[in-house]
Protein backbone atom coordinates (compact mmCIF):
# COMPACT_ATOMS: atom_id res chain seq x y z
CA UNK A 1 49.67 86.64 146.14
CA UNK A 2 50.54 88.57 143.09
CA UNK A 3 48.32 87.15 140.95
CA UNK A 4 45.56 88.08 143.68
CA UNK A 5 46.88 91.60 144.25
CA UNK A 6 46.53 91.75 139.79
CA UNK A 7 43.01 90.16 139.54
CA UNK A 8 42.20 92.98 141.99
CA UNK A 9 43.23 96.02 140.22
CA UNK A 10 42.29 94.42 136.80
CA UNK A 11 39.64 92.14 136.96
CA UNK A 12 38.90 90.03 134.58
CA UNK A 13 35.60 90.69 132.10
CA UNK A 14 33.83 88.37 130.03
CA UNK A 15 34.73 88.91 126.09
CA UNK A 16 31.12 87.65 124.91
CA UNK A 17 28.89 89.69 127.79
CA UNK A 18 31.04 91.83 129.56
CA UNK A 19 30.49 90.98 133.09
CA UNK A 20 33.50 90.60 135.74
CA UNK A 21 34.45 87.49 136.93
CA UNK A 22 36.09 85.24 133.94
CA UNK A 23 37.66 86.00 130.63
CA UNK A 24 34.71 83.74 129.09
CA UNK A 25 31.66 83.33 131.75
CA UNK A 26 29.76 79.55 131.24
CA UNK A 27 26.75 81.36 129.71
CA UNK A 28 28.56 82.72 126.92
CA UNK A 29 30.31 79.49 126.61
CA UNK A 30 27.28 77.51 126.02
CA UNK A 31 25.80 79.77 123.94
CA UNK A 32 28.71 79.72 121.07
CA UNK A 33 27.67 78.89 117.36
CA UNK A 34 29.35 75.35 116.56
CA UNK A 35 30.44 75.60 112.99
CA UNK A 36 28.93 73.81 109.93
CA UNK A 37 32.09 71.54 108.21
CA UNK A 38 33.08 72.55 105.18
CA UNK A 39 35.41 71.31 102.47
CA UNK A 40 38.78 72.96 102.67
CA UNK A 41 39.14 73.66 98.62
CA UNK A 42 36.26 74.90 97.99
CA UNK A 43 34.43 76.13 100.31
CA UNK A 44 30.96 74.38 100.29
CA UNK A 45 29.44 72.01 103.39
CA UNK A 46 30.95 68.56 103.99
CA UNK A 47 30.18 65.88 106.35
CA UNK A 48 32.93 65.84 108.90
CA UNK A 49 34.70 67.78 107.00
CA UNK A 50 36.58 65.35 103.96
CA UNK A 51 37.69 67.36 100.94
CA UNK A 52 34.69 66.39 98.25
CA UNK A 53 36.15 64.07 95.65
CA UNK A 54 36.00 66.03 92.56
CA UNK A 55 38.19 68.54 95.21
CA UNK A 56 40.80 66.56 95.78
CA UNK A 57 44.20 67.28 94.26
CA UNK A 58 47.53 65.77 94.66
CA UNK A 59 49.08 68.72 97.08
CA UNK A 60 45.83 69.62 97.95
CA UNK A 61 44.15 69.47 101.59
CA UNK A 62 42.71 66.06 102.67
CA UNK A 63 40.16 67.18 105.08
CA UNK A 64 39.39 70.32 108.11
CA UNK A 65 37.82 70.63 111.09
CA UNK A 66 35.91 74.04 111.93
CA UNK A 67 34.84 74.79 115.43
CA UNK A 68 32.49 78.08 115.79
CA UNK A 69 31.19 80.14 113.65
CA UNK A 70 33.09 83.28 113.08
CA UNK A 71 30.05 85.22 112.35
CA UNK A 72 28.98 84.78 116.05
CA UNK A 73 29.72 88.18 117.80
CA UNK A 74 30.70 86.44 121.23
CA UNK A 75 33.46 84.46 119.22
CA UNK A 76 34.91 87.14 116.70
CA UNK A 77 35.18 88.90 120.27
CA UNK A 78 37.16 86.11 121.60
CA UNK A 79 39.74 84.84 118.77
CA UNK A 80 40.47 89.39 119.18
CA UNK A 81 41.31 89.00 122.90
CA UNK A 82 43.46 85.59 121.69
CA UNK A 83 45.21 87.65 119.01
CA UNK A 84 45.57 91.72 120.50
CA UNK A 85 45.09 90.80 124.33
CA UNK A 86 47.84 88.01 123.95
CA UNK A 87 44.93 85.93 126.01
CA UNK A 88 46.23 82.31 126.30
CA UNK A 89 43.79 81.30 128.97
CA UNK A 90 40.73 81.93 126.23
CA UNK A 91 42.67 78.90 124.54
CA UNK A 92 42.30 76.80 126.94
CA UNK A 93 38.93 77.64 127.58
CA UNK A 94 37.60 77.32 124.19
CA UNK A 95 39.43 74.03 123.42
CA UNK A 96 38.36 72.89 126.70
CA UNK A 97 35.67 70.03 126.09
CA UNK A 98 36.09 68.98 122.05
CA UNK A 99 37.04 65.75 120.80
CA UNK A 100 39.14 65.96 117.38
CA UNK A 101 37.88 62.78 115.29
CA UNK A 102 38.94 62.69 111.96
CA UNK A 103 40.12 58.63 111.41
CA UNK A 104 43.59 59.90 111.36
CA UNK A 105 46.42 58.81 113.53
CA UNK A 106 48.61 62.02 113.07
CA UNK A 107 52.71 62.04 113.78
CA UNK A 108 52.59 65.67 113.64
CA UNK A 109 51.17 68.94 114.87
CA UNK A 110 51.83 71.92 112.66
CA UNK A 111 51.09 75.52 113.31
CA UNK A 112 50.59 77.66 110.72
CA UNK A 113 53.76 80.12 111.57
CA UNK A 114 53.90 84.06 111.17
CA UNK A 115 56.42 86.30 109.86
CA UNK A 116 59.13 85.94 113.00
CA UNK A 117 59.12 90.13 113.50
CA UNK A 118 55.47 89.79 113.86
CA UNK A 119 55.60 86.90 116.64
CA UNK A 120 58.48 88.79 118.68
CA UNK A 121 56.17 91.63 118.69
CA UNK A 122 53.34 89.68 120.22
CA UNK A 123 55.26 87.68 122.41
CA UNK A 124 53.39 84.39 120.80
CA UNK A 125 51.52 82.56 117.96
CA UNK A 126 48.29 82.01 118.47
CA UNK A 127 47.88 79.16 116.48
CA UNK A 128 51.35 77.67 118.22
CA UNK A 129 49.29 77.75 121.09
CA UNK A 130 46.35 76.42 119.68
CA UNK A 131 48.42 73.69 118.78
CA UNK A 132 49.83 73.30 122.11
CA UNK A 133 46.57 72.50 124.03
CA UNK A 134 45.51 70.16 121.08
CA UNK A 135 48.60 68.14 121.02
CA UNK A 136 48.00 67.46 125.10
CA UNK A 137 44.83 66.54 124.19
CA UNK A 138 45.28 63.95 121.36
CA UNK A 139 48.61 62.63 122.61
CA UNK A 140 50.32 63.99 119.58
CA UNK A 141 53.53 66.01 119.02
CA UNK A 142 54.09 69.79 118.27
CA UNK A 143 56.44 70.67 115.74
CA UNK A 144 57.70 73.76 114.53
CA UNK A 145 58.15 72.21 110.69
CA UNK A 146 57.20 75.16 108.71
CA UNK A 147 58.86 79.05 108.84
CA UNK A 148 57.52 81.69 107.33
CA UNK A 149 60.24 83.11 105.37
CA UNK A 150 58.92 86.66 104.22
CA UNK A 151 56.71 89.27 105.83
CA UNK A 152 53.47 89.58 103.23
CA UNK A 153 50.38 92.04 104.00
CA UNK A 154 47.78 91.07 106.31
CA UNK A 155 45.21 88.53 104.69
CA UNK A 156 42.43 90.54 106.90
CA UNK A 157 43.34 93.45 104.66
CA UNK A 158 42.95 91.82 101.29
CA UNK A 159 40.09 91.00 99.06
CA UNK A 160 39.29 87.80 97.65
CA UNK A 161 40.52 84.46 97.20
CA UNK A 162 42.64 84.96 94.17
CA UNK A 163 44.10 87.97 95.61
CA UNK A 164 44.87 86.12 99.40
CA UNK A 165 46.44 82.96 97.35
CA UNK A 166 48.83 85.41 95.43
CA UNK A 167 49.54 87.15 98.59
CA UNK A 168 51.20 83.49 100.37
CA UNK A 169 52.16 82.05 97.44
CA UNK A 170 56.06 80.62 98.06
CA UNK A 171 56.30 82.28 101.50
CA UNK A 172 56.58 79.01 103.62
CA UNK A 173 59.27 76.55 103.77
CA UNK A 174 60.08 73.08 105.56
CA UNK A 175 62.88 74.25 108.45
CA UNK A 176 65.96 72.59 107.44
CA UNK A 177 66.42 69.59 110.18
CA UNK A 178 62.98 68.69 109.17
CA UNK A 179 63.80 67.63 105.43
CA UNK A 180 64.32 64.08 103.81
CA UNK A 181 61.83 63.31 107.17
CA UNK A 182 58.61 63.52 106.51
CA UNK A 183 57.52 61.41 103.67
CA UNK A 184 54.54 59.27 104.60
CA UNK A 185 54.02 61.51 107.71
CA UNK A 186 50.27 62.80 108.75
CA UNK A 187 49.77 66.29 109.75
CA UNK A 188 47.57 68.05 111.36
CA UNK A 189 47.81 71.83 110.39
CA UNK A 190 46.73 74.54 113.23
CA UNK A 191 45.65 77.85 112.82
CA UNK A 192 43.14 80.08 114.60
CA UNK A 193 40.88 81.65 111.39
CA UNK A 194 39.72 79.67 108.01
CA UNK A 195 38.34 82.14 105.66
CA UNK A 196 39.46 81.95 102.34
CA UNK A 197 42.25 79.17 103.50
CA UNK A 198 44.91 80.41 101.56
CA UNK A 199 47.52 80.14 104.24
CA UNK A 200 46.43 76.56 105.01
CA UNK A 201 46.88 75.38 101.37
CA UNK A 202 49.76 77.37 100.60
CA UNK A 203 51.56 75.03 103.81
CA UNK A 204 49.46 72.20 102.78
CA UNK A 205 50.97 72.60 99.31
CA UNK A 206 54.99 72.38 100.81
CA UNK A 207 54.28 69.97 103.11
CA UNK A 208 53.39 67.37 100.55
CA UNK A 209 56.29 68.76 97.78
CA UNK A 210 58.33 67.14 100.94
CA UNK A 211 56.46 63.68 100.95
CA UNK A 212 53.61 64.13 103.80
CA UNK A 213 51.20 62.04 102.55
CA UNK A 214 48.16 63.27 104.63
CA UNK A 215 47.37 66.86 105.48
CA UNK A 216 44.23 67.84 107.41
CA UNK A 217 43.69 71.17 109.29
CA UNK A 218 41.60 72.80 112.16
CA UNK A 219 40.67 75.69 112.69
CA UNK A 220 39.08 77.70 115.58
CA UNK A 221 36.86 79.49 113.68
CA UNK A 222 35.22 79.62 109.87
């Protein structure tokens, strides 16, 4: 009854058109740029996604997945009402109807974590719970293996690649009851935005100092 009484007096509006009904109305939906894969060092195409062999480096990423485009309107529009409207039904939604084939079996699902002040503030990670409906999915386990152990400036707010990697470099670390565990574990890292992937390699990058030997990520949006 609540929730009926609430739908009522805020209704819910699509975040790629605007009409009331849904959060995310089947039109808009269907009409959402798919991503082109790319590889995760460098930042050039790659089929399905595999880091490019001259990429490849011994901490280094293995392979990503991409999802939409994050130059499509309808979708920057969306990961906002994930992140600022605390939306975790657009999560759902958006994740809905993709299969996640990479020829990895993976132990592990890893979200990229935030600064803890900045998660109590929002209530939630969105990645966490990107992670969440991805693990049901794939039949795989969450695990909350890395912690952000600083607060660094916003990687929205910074210019360039150099400058992002500087601005993560040594913030992560393994949580304590996960070390001496993970060697010859596969991951799958989570996180909502790839642009210049710092964060991703930066956890990539501790992850295998503590023996994972296969590190892949996905992202919603590139």
């Amino acid at each position: 009854m609540l929730g009926i009484v609430f739908d009522f007096l805020f209704p819910k509006k699509c975040y790629g058109c605007g009409e009331y009904g849904k959060d995310l109305c089947g039109k808009c939906f269907r009409e959402l740029s798919i991503a082109d894969q790319i590889c995760p060092e460098c930042g050039e195409e790659s089929p399905m996604g595999w880091t490019h062999e001259e990429c490849k480096k011994k901490l280094g990423m293995d392979g990503l997945i991409v999802i939409y485009d994050y130059q499509d309107v309808k979708m920057r529009s969306i990961i906002d009402g994930i992140k600022f409207d605390f939306n975790k039904e657009l999560v759902e939604r958006v994740l809905k109807n993709f299969r996640f084939e990479t020829g990895e079996n993976f132990d592990y699902l890893v979200s990229v974590p935030l600064y803890f002040y900045r998660e109590n503030w929002r209530g939630f990670n969105q990645a966490e719970e990107m992670a969440s409906v991805v693990g049901r999915k794939m039949e795989v386990e969450v695990k909350e293996i890395l912690r952000r152990k600083q607060k660094t400036k916003q990687q929205s707010l910074i210019l360039g690649r150099e400058m992002r990697e500087k601005n993560v470099k040594g913030v992560f670390e393994v949580r304590k009851n996960f070390k001496k565990k993970l060697r010859g574990k596969r991951v799958l890292l989570v996180d909502d935005v790839f642009t210049s992937g710092a964060d991703m390699r930066e956890c990539t990058k501790i992850l295998k100092k503590e023996g994972v030997r296969v590190v892949w990520g996905l992202a919603l949006a590139h």
